[in-house]
PDB file of N, CA and C in Angstrom:
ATOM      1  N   UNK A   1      -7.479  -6.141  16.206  1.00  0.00           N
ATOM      2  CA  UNK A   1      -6.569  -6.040  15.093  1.00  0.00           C
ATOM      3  C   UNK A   1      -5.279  -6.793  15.422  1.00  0.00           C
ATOM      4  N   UNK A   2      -4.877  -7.395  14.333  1.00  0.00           N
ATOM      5  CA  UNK A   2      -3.421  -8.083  15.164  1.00  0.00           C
ATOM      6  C   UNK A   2      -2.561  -7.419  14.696  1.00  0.00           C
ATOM      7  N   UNK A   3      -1.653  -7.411  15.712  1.00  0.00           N
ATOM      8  CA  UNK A   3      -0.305  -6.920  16.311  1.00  0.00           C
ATOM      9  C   UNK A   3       0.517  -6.628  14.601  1.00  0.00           C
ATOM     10  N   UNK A   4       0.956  -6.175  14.671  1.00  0.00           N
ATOM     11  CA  UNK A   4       2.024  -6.127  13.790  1.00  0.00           C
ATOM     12  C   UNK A   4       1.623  -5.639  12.022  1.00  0.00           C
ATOM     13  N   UNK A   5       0.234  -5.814  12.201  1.00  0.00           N
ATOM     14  CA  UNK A   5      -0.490  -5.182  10.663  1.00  0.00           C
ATOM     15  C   UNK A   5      -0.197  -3.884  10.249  1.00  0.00           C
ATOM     16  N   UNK A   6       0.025  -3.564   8.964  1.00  0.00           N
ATOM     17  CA  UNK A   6       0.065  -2.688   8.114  1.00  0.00           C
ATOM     18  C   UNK A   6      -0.473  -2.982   7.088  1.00  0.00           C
ATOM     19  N   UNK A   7      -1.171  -1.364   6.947  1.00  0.00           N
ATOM     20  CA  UNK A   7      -2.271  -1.500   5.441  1.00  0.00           C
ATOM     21  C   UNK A   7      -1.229  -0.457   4.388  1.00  0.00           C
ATOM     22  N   UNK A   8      -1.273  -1.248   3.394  1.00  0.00           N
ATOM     23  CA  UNK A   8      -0.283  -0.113   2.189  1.00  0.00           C
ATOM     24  C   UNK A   8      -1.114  -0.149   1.305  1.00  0.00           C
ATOM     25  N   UNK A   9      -0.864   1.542   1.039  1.00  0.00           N
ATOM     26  CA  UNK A   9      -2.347   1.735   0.036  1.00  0.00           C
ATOM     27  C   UNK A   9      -0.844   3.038  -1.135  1.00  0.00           C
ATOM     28  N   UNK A  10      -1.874   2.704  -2.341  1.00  0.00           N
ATOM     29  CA  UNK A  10      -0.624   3.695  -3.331  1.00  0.00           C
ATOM     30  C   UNK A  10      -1.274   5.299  -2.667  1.00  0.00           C
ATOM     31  N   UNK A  11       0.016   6.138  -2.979  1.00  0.00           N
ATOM     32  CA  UNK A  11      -0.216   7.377  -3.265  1.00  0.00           C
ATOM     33  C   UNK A  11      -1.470   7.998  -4.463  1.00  0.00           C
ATOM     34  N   UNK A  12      -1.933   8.885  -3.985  1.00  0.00           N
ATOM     35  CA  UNK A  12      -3.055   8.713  -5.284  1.00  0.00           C
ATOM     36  C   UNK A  12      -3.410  10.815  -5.565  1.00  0.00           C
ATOM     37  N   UNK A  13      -2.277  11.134  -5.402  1.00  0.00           N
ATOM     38  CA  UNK A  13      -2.685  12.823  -5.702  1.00  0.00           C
ATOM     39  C   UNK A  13      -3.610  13.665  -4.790  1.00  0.00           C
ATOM     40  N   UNK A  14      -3.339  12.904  -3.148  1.00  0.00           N
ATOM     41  CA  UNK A  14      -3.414  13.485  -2.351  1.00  0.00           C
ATOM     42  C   UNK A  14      -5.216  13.131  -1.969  1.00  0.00           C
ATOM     43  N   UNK A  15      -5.524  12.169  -2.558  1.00  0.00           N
ATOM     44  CA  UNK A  15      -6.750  12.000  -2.133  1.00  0.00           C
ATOM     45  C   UNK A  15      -6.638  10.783  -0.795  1.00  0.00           C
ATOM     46  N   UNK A  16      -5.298  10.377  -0.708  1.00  0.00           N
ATOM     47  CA  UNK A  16      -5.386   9.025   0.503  1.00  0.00           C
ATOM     48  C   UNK A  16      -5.080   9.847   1.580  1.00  0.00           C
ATOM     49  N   UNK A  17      -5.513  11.095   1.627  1.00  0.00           N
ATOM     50  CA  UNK A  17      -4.932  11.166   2.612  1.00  0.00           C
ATOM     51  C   UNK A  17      -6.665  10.779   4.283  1.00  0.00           C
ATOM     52  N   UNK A  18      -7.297  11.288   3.391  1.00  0.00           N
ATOM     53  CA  UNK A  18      -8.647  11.298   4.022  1.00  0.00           C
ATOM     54  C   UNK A  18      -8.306   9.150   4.692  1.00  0.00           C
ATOM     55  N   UNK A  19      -8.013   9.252   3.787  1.00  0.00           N
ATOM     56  CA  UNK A  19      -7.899   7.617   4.333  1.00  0.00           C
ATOM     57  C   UNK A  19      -7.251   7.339   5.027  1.00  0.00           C
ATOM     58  N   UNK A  20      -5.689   7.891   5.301  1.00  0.00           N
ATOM     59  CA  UNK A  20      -4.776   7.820   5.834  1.00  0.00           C
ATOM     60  C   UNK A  20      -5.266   8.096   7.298  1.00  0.00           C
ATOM     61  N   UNK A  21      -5.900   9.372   7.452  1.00  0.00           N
ATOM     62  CA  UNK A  21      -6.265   9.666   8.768  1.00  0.00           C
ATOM     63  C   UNK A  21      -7.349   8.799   9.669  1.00  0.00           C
ATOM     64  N   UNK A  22      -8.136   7.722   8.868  1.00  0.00           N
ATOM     65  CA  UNK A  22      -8.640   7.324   9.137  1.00  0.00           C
ATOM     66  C   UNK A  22      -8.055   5.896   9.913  1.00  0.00           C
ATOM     67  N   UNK A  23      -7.479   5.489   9.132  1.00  0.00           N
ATOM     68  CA  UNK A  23      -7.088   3.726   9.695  1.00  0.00           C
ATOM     69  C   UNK A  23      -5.776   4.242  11.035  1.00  0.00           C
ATOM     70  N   UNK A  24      -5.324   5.564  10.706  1.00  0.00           N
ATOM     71  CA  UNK A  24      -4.910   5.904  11.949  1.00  0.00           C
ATOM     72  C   UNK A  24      -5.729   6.131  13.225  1.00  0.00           C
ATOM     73  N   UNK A  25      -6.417   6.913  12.901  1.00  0.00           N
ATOM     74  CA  UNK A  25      -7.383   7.148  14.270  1.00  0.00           C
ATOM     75  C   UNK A  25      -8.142   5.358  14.510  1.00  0.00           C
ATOM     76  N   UNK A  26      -8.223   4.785  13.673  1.00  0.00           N
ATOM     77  CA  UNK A  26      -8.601   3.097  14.130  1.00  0.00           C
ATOM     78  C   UNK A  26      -7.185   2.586  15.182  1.00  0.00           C
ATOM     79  N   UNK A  27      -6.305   3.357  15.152  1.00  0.00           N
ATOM     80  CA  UNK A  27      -4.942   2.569  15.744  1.00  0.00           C
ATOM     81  C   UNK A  27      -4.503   1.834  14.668  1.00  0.00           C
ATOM     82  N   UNK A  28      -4.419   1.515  13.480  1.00  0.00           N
ATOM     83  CA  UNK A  28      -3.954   0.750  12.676  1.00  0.00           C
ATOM     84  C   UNK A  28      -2.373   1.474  11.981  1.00  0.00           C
ATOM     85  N   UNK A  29      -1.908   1.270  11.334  1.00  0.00           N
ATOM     86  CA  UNK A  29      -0.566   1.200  10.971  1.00  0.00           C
ATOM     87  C   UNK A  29      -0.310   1.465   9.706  1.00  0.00           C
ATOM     88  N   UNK A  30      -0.912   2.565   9.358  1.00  0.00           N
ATOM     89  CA  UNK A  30      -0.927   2.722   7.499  1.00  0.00           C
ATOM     90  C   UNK A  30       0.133   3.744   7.290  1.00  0.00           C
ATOM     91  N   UNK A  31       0.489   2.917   6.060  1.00  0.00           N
ATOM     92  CA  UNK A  31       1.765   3.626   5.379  1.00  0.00           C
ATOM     93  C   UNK A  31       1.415   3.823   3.469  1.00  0.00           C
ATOM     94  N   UNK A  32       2.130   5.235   3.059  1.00  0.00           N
ATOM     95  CA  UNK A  32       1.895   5.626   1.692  1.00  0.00           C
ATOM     96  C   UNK A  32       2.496   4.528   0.559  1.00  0.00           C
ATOM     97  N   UNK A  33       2.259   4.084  -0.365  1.00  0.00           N
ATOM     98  CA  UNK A  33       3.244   3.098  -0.897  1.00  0.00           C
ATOM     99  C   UNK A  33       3.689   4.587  -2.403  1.00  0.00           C
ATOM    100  N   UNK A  34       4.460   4.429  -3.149  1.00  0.00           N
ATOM    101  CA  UNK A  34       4.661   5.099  -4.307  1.00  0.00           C
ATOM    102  C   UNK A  34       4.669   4.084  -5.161  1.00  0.00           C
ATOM    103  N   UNK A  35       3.484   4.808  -5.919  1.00  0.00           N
ATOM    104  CA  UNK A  35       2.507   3.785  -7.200  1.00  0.00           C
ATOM    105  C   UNK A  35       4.124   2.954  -8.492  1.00  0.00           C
ATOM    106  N   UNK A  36       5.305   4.040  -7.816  1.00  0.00           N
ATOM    107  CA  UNK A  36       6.198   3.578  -9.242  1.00  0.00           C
ATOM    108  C   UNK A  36       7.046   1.926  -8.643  1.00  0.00           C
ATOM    109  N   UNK A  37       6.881   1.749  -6.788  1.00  0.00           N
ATOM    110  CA  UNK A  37       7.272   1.258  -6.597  1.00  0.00           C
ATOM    111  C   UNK A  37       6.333  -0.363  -6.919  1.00  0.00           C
ATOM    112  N   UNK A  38       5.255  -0.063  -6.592  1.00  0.00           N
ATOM    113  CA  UNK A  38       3.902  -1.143  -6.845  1.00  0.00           C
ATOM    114  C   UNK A  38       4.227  -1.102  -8.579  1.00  0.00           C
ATOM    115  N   UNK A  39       3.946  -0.340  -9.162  1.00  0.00           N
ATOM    116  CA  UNK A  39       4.519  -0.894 -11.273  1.00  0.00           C
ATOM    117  C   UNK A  39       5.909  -1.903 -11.254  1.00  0.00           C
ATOM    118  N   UNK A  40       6.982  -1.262 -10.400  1.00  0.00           N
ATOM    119  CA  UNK A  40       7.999  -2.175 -10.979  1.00  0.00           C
ATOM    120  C   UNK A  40       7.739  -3.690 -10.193  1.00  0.00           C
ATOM    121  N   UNK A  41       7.080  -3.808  -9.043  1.00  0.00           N
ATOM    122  CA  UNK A  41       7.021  -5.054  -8.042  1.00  0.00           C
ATOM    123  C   UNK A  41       6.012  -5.688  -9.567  1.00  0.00           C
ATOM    124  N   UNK A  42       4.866  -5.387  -9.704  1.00  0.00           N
ATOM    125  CA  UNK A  42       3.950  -5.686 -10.921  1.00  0.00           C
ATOM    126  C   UNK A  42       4.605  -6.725 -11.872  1.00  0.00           C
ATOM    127  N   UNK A  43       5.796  -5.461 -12.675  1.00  0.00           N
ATOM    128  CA  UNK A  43       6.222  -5.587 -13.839  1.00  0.00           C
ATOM    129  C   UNK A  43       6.987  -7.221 -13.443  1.00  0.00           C
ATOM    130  N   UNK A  44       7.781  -7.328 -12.433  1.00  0.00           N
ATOM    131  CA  UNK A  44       8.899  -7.834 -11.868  1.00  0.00           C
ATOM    132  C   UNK A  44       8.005  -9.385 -11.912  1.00  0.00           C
ATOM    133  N   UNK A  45       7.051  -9.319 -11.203  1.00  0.00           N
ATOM    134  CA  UNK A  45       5.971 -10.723 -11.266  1.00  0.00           C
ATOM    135  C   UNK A  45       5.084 -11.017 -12.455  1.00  0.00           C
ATOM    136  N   UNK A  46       5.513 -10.327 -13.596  1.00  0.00           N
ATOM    137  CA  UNK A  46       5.108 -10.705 -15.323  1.00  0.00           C
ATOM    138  C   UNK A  46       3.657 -10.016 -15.264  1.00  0.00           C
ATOM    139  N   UNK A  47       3.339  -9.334 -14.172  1.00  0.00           N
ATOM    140  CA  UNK A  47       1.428  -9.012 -14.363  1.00  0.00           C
ATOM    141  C   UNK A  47       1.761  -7.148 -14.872  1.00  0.00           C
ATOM    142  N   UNK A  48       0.944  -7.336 -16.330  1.00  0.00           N
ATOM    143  CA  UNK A  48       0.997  -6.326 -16.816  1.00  0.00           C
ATOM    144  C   UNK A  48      -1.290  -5.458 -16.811  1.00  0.00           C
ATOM    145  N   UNK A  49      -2.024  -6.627 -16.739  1.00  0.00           N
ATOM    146  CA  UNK A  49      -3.134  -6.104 -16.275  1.00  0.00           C
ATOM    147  C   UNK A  49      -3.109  -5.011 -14.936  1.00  0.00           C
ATOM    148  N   UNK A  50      -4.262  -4.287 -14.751  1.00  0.00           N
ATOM    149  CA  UNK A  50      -4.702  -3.492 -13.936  1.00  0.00           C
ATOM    150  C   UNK A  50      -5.925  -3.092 -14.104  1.00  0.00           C
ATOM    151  N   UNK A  51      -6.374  -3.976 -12.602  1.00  0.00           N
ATOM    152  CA  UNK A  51      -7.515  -3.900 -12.265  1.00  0.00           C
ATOM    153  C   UNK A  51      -7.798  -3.357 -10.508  1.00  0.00           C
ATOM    154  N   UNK A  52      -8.694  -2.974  -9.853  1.00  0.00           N
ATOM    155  CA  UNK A  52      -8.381  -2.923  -8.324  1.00  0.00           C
ATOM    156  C   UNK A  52      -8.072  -4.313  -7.690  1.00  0.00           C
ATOM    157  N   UNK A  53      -8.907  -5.472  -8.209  1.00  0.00           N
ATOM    158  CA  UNK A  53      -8.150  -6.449  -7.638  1.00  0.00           C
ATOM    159  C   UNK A  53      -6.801  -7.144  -7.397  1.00  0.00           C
ATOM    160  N   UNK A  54      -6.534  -6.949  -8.267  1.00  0.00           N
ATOM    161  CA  UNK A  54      -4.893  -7.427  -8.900  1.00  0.00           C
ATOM    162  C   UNK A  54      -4.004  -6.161  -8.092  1.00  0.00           C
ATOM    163  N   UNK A  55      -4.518  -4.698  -8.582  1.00  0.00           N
ATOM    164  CA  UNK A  55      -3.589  -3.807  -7.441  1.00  0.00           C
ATOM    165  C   UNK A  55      -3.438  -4.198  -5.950  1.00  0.00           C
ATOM    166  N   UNK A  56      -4.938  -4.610  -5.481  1.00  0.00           N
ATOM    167  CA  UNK A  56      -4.675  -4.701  -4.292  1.00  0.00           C
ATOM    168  C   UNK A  56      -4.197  -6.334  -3.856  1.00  0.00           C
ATOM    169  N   UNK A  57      -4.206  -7.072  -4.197  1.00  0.00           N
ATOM    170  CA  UNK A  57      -3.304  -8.321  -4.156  1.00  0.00           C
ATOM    171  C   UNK A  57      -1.515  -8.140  -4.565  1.00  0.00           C
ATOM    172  N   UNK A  58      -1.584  -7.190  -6.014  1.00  0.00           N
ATOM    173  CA  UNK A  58       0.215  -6.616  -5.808  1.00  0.00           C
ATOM    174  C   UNK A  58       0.766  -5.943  -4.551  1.00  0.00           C
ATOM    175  N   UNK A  59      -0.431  -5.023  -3.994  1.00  0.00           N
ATOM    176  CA  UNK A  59       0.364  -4.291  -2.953  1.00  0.00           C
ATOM    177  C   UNK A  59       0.558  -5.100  -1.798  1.00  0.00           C
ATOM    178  N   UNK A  60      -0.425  -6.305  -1.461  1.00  0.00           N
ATOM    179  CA  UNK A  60      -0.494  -7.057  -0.059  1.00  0.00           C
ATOM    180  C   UNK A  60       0.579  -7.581  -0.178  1.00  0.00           C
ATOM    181  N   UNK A  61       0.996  -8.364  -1.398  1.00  0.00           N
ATOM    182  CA  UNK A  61       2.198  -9.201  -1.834  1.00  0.00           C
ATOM    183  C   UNK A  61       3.584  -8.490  -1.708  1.00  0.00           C
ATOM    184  N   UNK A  62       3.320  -7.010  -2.037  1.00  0.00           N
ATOM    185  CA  UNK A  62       4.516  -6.639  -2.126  1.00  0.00           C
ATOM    186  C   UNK A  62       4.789  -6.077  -0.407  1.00  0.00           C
ATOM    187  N   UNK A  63       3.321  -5.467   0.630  1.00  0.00           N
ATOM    188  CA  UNK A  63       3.924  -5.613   1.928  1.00  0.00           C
ATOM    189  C   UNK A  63       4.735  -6.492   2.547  1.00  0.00           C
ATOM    190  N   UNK A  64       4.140  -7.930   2.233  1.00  0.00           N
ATOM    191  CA  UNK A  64       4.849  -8.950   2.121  1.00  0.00           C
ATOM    192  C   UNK A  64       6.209  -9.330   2.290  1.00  0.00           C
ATOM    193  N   UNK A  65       6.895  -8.629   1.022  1.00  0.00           N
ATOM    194  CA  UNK A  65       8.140  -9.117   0.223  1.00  0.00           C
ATOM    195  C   UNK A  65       8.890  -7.486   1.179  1.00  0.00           C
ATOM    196  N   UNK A  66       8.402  -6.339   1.403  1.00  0.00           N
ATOM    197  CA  UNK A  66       9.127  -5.197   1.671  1.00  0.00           C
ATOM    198  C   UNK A  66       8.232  -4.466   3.190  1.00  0.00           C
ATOM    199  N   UNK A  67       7.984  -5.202   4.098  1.00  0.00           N
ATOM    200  CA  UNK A  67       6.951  -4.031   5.181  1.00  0.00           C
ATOM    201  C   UNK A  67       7.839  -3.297   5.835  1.00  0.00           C
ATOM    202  N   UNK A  68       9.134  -2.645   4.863  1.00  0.00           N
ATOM    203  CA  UNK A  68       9.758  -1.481   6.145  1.00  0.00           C
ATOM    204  C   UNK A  68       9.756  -0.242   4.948  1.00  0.00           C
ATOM    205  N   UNK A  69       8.734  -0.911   3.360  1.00  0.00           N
ATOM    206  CA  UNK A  69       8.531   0.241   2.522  1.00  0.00           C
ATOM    207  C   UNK A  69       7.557   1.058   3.061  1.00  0.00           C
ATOM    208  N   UNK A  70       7.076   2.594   2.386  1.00  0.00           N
ATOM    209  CA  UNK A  70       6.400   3.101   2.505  1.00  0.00           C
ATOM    210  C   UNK A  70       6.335   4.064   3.561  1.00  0.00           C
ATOM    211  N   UNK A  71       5.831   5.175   3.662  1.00  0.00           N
ATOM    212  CA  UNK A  71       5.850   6.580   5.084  1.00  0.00           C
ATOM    213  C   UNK A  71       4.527   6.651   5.401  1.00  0.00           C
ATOM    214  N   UNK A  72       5.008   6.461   7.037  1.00  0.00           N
ATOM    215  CA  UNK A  72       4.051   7.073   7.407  1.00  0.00           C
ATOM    216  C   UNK A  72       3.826   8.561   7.886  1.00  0.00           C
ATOM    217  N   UNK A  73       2.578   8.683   7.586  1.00  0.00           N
ATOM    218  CA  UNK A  73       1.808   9.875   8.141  1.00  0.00           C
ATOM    219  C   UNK A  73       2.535  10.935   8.930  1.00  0.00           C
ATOM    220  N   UNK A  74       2.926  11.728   7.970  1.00  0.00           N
ATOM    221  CA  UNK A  74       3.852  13.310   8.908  1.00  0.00           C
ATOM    222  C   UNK A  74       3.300  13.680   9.656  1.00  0.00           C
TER     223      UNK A  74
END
């Protein structure tokens, strides 16, 4: 895995969390994003579709633009 990766995945009503525990126990670096922060990054880049692809290309983009957003794992 290289150095310095983080996976940002939205909050989703407590179902990430199963996920959360997972890419941790991989050693990986996952952090919660809040879905209102991924809408306004969205809104902000004119993309009003939603699809999983497009979410997950907004959120990579928006690690991108912000990787000190998001909490990790209490």
């Amino acid at each position: 895995m290289p150095d310095g990766l983080t996976v940002g995945f939205e909050a989703t009503g407590g179902q990430e969390w199963a996920l959360w525990r997972v890419l941790i126990s991989m050693g990986l670096n996952a952090v919660q994003l809040l879905p209102a922060q991924i809408k306004a990054f969205a809104l902000s880049m004119g993309k009003r579709a939603k699809t999983d692809q497009i979410d997950a290309e907004l959120i990579a983009r928006f690690m991108v633009v912000r990787p000190e957003a998001g909490r990790a794992l209490p």
